[in-house]
Protein backbone atom coordinates (compact mmCIF):
# COMPACT_ATOMS: atom_id res chain seq x y z
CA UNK A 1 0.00 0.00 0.00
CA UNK A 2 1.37 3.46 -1.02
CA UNK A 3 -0.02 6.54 1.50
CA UNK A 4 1.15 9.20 2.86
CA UNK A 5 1.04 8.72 6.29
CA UNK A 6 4.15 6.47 8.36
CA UNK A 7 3.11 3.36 9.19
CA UNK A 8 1.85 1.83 5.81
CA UNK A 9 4.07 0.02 3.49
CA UNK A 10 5.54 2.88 1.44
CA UNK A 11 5.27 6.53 2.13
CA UNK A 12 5.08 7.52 -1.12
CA UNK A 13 5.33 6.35 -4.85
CA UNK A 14 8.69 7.04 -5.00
CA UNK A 15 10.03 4.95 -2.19
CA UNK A 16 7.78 1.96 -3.81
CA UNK A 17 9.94 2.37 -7.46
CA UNK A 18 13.00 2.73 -5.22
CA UNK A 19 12.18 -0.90 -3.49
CA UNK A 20 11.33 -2.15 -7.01
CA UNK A 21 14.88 -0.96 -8.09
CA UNK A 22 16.31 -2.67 -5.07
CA UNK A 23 15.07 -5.77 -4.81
CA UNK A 24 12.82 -6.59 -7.93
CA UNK A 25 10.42 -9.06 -7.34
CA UNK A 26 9.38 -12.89 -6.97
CA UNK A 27 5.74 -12.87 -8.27
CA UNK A 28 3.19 -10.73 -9.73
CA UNK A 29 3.03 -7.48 -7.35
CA UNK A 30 0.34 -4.35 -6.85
CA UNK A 31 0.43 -0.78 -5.21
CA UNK A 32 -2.78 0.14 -4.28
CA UNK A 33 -2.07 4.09 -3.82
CA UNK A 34 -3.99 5.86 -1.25
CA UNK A 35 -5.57 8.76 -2.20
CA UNK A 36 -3.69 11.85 -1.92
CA UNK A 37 -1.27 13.84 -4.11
CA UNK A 38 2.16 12.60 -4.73
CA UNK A 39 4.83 14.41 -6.75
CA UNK A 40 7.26 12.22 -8.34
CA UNK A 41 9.52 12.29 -11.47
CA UNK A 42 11.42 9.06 -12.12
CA UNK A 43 13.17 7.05 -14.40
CA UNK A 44 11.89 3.42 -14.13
CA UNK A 45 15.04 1.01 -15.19
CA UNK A 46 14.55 -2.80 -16.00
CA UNK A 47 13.17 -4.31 -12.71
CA UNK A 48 14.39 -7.90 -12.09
CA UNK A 49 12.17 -10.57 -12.26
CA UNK A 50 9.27 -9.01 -13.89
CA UNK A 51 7.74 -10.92 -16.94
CA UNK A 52 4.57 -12.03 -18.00
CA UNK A 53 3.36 -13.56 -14.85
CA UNK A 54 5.47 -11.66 -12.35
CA UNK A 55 3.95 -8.18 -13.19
CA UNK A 56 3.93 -4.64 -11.76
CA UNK A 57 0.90 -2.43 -11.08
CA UNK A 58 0.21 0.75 -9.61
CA UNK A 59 -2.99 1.10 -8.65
CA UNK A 60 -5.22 4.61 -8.11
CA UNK A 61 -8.47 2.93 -7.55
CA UNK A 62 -10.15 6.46 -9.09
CA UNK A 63 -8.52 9.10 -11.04
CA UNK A 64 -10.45 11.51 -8.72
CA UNK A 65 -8.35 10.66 -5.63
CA UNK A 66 -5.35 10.08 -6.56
CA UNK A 67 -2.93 12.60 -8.77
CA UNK A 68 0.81 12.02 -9.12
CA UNK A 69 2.09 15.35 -10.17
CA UNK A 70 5.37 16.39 -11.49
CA UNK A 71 7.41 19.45 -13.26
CA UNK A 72 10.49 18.57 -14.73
CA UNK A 73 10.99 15.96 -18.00
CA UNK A 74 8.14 12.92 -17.44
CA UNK A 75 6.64 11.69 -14.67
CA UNK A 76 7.26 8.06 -15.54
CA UNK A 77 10.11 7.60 -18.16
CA UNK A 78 10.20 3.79 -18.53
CA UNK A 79 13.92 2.96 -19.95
CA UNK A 80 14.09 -0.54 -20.19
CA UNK A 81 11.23 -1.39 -17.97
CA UNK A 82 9.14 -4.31 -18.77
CA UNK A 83 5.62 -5.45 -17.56
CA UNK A 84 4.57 -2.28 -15.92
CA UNK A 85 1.39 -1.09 -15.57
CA UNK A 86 -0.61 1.96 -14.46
CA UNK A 87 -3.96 2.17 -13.80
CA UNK A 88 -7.12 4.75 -12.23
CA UNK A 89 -4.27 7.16 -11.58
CA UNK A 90 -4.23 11.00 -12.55
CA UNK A 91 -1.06 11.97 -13.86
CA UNK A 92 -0.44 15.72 -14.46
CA UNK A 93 2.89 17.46 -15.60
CA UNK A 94 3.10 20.97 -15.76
CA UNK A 95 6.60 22.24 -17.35
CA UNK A 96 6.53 25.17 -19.83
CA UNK A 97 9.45 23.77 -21.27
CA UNK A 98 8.82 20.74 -22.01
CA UNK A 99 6.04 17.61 -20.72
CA UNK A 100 5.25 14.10 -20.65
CA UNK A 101 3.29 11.82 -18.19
CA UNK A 102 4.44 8.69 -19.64
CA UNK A 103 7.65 8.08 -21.52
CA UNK A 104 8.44 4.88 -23.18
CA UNK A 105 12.25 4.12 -24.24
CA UNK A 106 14.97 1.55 -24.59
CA UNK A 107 12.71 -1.36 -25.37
CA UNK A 108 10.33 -0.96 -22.94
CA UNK A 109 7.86 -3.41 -23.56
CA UNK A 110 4.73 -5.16 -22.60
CA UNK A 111 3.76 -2.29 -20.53
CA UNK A 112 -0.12 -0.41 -20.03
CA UNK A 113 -1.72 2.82 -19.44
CA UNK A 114 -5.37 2.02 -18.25
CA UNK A 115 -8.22 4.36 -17.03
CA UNK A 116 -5.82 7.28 -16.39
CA UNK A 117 -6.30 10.40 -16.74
CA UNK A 118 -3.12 11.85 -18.27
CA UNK A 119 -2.52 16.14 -18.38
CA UNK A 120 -0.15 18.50 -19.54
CA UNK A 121 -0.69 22.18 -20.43
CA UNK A 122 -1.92 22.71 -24.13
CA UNK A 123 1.13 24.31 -26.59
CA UNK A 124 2.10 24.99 -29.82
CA UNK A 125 5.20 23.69 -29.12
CA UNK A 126 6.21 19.98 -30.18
CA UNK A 127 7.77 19.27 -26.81
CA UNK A 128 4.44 18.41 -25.22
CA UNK A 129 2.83 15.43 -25.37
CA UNK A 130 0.97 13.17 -22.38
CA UNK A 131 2.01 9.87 -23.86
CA UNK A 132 5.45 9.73 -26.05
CA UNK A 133 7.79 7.09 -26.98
CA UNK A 134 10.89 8.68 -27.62
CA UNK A 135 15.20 7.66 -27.19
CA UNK A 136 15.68 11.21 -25.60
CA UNK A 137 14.05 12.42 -22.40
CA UNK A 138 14.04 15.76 -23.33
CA UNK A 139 11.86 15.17 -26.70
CA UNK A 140 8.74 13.54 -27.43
CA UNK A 141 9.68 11.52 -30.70
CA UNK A 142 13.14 10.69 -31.03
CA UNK A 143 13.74 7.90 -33.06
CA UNK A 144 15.19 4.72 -31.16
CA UNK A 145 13.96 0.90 -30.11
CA UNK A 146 11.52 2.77 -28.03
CA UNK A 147 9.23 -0.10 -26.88
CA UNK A 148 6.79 -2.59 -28.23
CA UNK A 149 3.75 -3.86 -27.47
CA UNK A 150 2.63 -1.57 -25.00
CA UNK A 151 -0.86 -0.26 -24.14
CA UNK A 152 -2.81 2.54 -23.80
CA UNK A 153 -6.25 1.90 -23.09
CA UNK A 154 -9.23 3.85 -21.89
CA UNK A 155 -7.92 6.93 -20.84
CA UNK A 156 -8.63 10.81 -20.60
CA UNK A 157 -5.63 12.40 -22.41
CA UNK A 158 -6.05 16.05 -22.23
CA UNK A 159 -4.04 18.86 -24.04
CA UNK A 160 -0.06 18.65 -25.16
CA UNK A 161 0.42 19.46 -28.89
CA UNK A 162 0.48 15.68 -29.40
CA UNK A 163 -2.57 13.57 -27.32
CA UNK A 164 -0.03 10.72 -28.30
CA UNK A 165 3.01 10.39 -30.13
CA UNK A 166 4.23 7.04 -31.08
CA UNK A 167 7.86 7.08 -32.37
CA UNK A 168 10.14 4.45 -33.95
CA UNK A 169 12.84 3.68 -36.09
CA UNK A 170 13.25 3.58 -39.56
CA UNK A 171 15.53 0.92 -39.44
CA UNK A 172 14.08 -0.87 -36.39
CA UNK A 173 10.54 -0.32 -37.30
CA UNK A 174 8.36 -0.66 -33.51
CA UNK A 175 5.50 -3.14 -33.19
CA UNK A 176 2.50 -4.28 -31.01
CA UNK A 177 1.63 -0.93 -29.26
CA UNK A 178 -1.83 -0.71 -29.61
CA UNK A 179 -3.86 2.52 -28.69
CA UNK A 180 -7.51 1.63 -27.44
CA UNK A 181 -10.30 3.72 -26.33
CA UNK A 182 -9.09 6.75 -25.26
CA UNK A 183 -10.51 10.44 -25.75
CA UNK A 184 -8.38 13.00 -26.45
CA UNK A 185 -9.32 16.55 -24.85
CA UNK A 186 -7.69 19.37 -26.71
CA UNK A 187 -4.72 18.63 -27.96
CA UNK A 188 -3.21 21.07 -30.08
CA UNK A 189 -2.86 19.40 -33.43
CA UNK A 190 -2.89 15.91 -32.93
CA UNK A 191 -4.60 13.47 -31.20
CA UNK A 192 -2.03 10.87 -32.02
CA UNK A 193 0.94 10.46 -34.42
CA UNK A 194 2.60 7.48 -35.16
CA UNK A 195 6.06 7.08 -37.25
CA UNK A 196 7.98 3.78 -37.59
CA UNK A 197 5.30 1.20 -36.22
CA UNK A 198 3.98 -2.55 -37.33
């Protein structure tokens, strides 16, 4: 259980990623997250153990009561990071440099964005975009063996100049990722652009 009180399992979000890190795990493992507001900005490395059966979840219950909030690059840049997923969780990123919730890179596969609710401010600039797959932190759509066969399913994804933006490699064309029931709220230009995909 993630909360913010002592006593509970993990203070915070951050301290649960940071026992992931550690120690990986031995079976298939969920964070049900208290509701509250949590900032946190992390890069999410490979995480021993986890596979098809032994997989990770982080659990909101209700994107009404629980926000994880951040200002700086994405709130979640998974690098590697396998079998992750996130789901009833609000994410919201407010840089006015750059912003991404979710950030999928280095092959990071087999992961899932469920029933979020994923903001960042609206712009005319490229450099924001909720969901992104990109080699460089710093840019939404940099071409690299981002990830494959990831998920992003039934959420709210509100503003960015990109809702989405899927990025691949011309050489090392991505596959799998599969984009499912979401509504886009007010993106700037697109809702979702894709480059380099199977």
């Amino acid at each position: 259980v993630v909360a913010e009180m002592l006593g509970l399992h993990f203070i915070d979000v951050d301290e649960a990623i940071d026992a992931l890190i550690q120690c990986g795990v031995g079976g298939a493992v969920t964070f049900d997250i208290q509701p509250g507001v949590y900032t946190s900005g992390r890069i999410i490395p490979p995480i021993l153990g986890a596979s098809a059966t032994n997989t990770i979840t982080f659990d909101g219950g209700d994107t009404s009561l629980v926000t994880i909030t951040n200002s700086a690059l994405a709130n979640y840049r998974l690098e590697g990071a396998d079998w992750i997923t996130f789901k009833k969780i609000t994410f919201e990123h407010t840089g006015t440099t750059n912003a991404y919730c979710i950030q999928f890179a280095d092959s990071a596969d087999h992961n899932t964005v469920d029933s979020c609710r994923l903001i960042v401010p609206q712009s005319t600039s490229s450099l924001f975009s909720p969901v992104c797959w990109s080699n460089v932190p710093t840019s939404p759509s940099s071409s690299g063996t981002n990830g494959n066969y990831n998920t992003i399913s039934n959420n709210t994804i509100e503003n960015g100049y990109y809702g989405i933006r899927m990025q691949g490699d011309i050489n090392n064309h991505q596959s799998g990722n599969s984009v499912i029931n979401n509504e886009f709220i007010d993106p700037y230009l697109y809702n979702i652009y894709v480059q380099y995909q199977e």
